[in-house]
C-alpha atoms as a PDB file:
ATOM      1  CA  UNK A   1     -44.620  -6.744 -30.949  1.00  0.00           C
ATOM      2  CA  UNK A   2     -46.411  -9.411 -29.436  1.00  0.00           C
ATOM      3  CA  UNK A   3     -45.872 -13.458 -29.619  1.00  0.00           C
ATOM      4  CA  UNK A   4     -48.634 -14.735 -31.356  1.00  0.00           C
ATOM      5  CA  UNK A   5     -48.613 -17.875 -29.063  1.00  0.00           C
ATOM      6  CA  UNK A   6     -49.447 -15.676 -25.635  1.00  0.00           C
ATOM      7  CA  UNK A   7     -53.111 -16.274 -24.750  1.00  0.00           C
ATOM      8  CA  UNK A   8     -54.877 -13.445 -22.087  1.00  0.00           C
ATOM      9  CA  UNK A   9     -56.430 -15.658 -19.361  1.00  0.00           C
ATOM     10  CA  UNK A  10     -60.114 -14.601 -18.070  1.00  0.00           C
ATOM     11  CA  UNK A  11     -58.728 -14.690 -14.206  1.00  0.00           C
ATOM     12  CA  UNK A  12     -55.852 -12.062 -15.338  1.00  0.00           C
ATOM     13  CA  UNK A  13     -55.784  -8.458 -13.658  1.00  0.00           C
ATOM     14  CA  UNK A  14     -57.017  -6.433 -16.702  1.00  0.00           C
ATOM     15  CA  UNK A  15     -54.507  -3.545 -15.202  1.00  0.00           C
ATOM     16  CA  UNK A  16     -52.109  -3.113 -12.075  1.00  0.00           C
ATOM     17  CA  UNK A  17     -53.562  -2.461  -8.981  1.00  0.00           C
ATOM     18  CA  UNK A  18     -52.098   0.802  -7.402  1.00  0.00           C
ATOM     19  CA  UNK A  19     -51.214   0.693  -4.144  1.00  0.00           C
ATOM     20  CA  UNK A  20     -50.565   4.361  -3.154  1.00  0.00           C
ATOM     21  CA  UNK A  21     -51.128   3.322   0.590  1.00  0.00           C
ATOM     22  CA  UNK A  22     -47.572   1.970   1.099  1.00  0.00           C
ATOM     23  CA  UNK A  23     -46.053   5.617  -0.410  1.00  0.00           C
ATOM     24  CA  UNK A  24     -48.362   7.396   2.831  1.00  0.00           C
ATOM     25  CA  UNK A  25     -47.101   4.444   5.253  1.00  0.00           C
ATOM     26  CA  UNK A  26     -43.331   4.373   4.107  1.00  0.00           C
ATOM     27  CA  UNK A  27     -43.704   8.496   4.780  1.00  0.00           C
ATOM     28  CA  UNK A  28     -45.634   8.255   8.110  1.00  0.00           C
ATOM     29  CA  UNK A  29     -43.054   5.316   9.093  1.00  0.00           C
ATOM     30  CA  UNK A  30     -39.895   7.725   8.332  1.00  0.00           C
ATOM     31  CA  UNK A  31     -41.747  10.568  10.082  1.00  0.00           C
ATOM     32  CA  UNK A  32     -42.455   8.479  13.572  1.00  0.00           C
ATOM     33  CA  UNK A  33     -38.803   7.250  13.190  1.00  0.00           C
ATOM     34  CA  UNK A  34     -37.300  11.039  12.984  1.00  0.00           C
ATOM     35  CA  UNK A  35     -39.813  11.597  16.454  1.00  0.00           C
ATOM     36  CA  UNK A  36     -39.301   9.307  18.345  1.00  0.00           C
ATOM     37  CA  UNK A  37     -37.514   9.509  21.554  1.00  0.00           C
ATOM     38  CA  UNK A  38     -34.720   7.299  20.409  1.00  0.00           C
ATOM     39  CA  UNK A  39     -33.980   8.177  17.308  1.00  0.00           C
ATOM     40  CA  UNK A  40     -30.658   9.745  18.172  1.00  0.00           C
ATOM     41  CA  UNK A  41     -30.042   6.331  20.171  1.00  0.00           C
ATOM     42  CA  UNK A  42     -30.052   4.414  17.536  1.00  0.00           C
ATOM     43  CA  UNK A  43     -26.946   2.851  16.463  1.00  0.00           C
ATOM     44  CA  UNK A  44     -26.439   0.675  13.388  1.00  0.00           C
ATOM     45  CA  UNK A  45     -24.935  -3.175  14.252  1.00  0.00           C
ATOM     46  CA  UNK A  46     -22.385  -2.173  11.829  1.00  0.00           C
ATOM     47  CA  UNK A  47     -21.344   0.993  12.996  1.00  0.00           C
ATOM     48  CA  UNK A  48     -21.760   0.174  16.446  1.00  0.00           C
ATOM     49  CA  UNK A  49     -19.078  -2.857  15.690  1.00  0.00           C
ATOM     50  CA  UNK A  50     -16.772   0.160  14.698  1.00  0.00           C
ATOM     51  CA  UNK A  51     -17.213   2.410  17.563  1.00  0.00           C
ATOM     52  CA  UNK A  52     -13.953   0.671  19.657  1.00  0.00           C
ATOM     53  CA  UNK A  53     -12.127   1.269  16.619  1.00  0.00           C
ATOM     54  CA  UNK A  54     -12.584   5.186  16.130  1.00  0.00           C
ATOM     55  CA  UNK A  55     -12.190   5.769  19.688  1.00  0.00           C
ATOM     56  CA  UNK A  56      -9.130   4.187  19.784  1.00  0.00           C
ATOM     57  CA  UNK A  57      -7.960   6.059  16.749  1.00  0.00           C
ATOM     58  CA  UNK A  58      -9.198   9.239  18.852  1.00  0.00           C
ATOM     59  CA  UNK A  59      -6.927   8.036  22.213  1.00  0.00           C
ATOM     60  CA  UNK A  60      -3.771   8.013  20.220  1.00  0.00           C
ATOM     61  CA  UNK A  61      -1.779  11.097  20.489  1.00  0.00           C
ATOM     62  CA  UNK A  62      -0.610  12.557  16.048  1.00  0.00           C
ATOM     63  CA  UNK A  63       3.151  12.326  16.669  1.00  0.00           C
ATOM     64  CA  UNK A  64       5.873  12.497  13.610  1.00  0.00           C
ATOM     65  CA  UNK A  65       6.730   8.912  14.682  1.00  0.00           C
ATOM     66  CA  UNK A  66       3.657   7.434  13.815  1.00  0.00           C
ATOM     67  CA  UNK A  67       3.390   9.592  10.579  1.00  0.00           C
ATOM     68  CA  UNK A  68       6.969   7.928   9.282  1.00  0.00           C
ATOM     69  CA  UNK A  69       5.759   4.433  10.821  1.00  0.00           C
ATOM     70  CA  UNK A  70       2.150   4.900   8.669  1.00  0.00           C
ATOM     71  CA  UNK A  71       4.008   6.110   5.572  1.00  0.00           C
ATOM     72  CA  UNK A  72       6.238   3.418   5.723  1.00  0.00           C
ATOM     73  CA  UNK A  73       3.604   0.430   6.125  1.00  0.00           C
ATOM     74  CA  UNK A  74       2.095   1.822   3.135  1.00  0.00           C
ATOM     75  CA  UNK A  75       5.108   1.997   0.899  1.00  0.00           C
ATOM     76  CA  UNK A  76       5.415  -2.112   1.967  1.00  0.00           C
ATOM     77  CA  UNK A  77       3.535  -4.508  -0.319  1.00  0.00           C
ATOM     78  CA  UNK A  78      -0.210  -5.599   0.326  1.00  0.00           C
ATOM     79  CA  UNK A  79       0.713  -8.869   1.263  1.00  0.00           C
ATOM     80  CA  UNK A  80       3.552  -8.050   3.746  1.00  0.00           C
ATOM     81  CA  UNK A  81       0.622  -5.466   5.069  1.00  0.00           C
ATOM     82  CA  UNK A  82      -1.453  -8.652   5.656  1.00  0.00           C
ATOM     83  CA  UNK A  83       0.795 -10.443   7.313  1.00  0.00           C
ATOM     84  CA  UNK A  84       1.525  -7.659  10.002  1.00  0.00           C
ATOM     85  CA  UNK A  85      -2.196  -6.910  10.710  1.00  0.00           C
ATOM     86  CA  UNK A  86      -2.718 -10.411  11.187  1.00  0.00           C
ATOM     87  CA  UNK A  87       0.338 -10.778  13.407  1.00  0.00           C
ATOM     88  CA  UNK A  88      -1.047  -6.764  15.373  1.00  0.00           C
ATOM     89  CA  UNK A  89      -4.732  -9.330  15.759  1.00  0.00           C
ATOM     90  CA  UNK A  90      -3.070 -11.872  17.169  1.00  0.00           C
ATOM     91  CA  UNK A  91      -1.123  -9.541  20.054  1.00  0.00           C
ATOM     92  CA  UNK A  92      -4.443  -7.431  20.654  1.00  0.00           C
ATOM     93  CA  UNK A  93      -5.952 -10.753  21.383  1.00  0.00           C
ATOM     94  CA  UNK A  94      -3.285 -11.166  24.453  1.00  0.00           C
ATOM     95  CA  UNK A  95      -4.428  -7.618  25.890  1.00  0.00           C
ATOM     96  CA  UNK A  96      -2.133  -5.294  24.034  1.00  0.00           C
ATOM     97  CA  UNK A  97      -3.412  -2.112  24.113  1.00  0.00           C
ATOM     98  CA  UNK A  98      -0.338  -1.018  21.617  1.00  0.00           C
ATOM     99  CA  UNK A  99      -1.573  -3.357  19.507  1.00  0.00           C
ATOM    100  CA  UNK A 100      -5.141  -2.029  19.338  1.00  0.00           C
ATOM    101  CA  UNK A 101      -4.265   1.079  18.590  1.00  0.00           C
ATOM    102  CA  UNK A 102      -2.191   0.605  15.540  1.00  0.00           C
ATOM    103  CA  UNK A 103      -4.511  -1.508  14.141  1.00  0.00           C
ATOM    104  CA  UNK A 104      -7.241   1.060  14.745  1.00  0.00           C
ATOM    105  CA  UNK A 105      -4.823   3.276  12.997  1.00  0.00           C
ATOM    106  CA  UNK A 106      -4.153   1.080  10.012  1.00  0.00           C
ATOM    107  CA  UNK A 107      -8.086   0.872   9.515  1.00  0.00           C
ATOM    108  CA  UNK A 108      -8.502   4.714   9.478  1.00  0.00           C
ATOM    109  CA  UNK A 109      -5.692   5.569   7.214  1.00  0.00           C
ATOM    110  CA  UNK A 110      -6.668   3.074   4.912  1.00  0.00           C
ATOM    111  CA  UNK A 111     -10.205   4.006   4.970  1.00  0.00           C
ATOM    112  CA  UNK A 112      -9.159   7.934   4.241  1.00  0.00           C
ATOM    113  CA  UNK A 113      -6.854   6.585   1.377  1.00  0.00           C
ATOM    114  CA  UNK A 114     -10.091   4.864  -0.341  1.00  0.00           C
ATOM    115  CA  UNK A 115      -8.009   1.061   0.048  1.00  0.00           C
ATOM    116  CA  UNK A 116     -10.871  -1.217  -0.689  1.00  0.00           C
ATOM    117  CA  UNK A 117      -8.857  -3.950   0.881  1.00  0.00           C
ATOM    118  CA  UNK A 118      -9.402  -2.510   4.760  1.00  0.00           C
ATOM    119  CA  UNK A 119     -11.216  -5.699   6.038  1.00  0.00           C
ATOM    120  CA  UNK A 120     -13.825  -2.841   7.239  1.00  0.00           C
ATOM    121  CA  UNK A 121     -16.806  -1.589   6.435  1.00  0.00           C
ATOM    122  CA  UNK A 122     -16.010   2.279   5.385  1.00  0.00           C
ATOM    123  CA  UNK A 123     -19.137   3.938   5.939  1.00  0.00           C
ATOM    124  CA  UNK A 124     -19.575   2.277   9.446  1.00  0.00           C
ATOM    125  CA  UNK A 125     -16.027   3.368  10.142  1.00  0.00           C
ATOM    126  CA  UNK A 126     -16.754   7.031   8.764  1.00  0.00           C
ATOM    127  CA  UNK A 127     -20.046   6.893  11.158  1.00  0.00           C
ATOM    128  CA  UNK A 128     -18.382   5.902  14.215  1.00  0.00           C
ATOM    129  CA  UNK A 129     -15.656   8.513  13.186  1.00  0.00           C
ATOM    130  CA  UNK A 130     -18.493  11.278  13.354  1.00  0.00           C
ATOM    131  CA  UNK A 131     -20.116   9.613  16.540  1.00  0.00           C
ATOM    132  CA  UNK A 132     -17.072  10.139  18.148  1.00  0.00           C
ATOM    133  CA  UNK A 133     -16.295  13.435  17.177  1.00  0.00           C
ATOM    134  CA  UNK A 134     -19.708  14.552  18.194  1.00  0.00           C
ATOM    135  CA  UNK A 135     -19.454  12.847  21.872  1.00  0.00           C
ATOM    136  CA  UNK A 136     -16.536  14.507  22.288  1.00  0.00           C
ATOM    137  CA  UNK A 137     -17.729  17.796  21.141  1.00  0.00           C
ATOM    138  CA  UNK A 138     -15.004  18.127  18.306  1.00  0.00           C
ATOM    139  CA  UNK A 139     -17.645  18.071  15.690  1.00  0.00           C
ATOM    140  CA  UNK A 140     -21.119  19.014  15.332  1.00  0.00           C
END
């Protein structure tokens, strides 16, 4: 129903104007994307902030001892968590390679549990996962 108090103006569109040309250029856009010479080049700023961090997690050898030592920092509260990431940023800052690695660790395992708390963007992470696992011709 309309309100009685709307008046039409004379300089109003009397309908919408279609614009069917941005549908074609949106399509033709996508298409010289998916040709173009760099198109596998491409990496996102966000994933490309989380390539260090997957290849890290690739360097690092599985071993029982970091199974226990991942299954225990997950039984600890999220707070006590906190505190020990902030302290593992603080040593990678020195140089620690150690250091890097757990925390690349930490981000991964809390990314494949679905922790919304990881500080990290998931899909990057999953990305630079795959990009990883492709240059190293684990995954295609």
């Amino acid at each position: 129903m309309a309100a009685t108090n709307l008046v039409r103006l004379p300089t109003a569109a009397s309908r919408k104007v279609d614009n069917h040309r941005w549908a074609e250029q949106r399509k033709a856009g996508k298409r010289a994307k998916a040709e173009s010479r760099m198109a596998d080049r491409y990496i996102r700023p966000e994933v490309r902030r989380m390539l260090p961090t997957a290849e890290r997690y690739y360097d690092l050898m599985p071993t029982p001892e970091l199974a226990v030592a991942m299954a225990v920092f997950h039984a600890l509260p999220f707070d006590i968590q906190a505190a020990a990431v902030a302290r593992m940023d603080a040593m990678a800052e020195r140089g620690s390679v150690a250091h890097l690695g757990a925390r690349a660790v930490i981000d991964v395992e809390r990314w494949m549990r679905g922790d919304e708390r990881i500080g990290v963007s998931g899909w990057a992470l999953s990305e630079a996962i795959q990009r990883v696992a492709e240059e190293r011709g684990l995954r295609k």
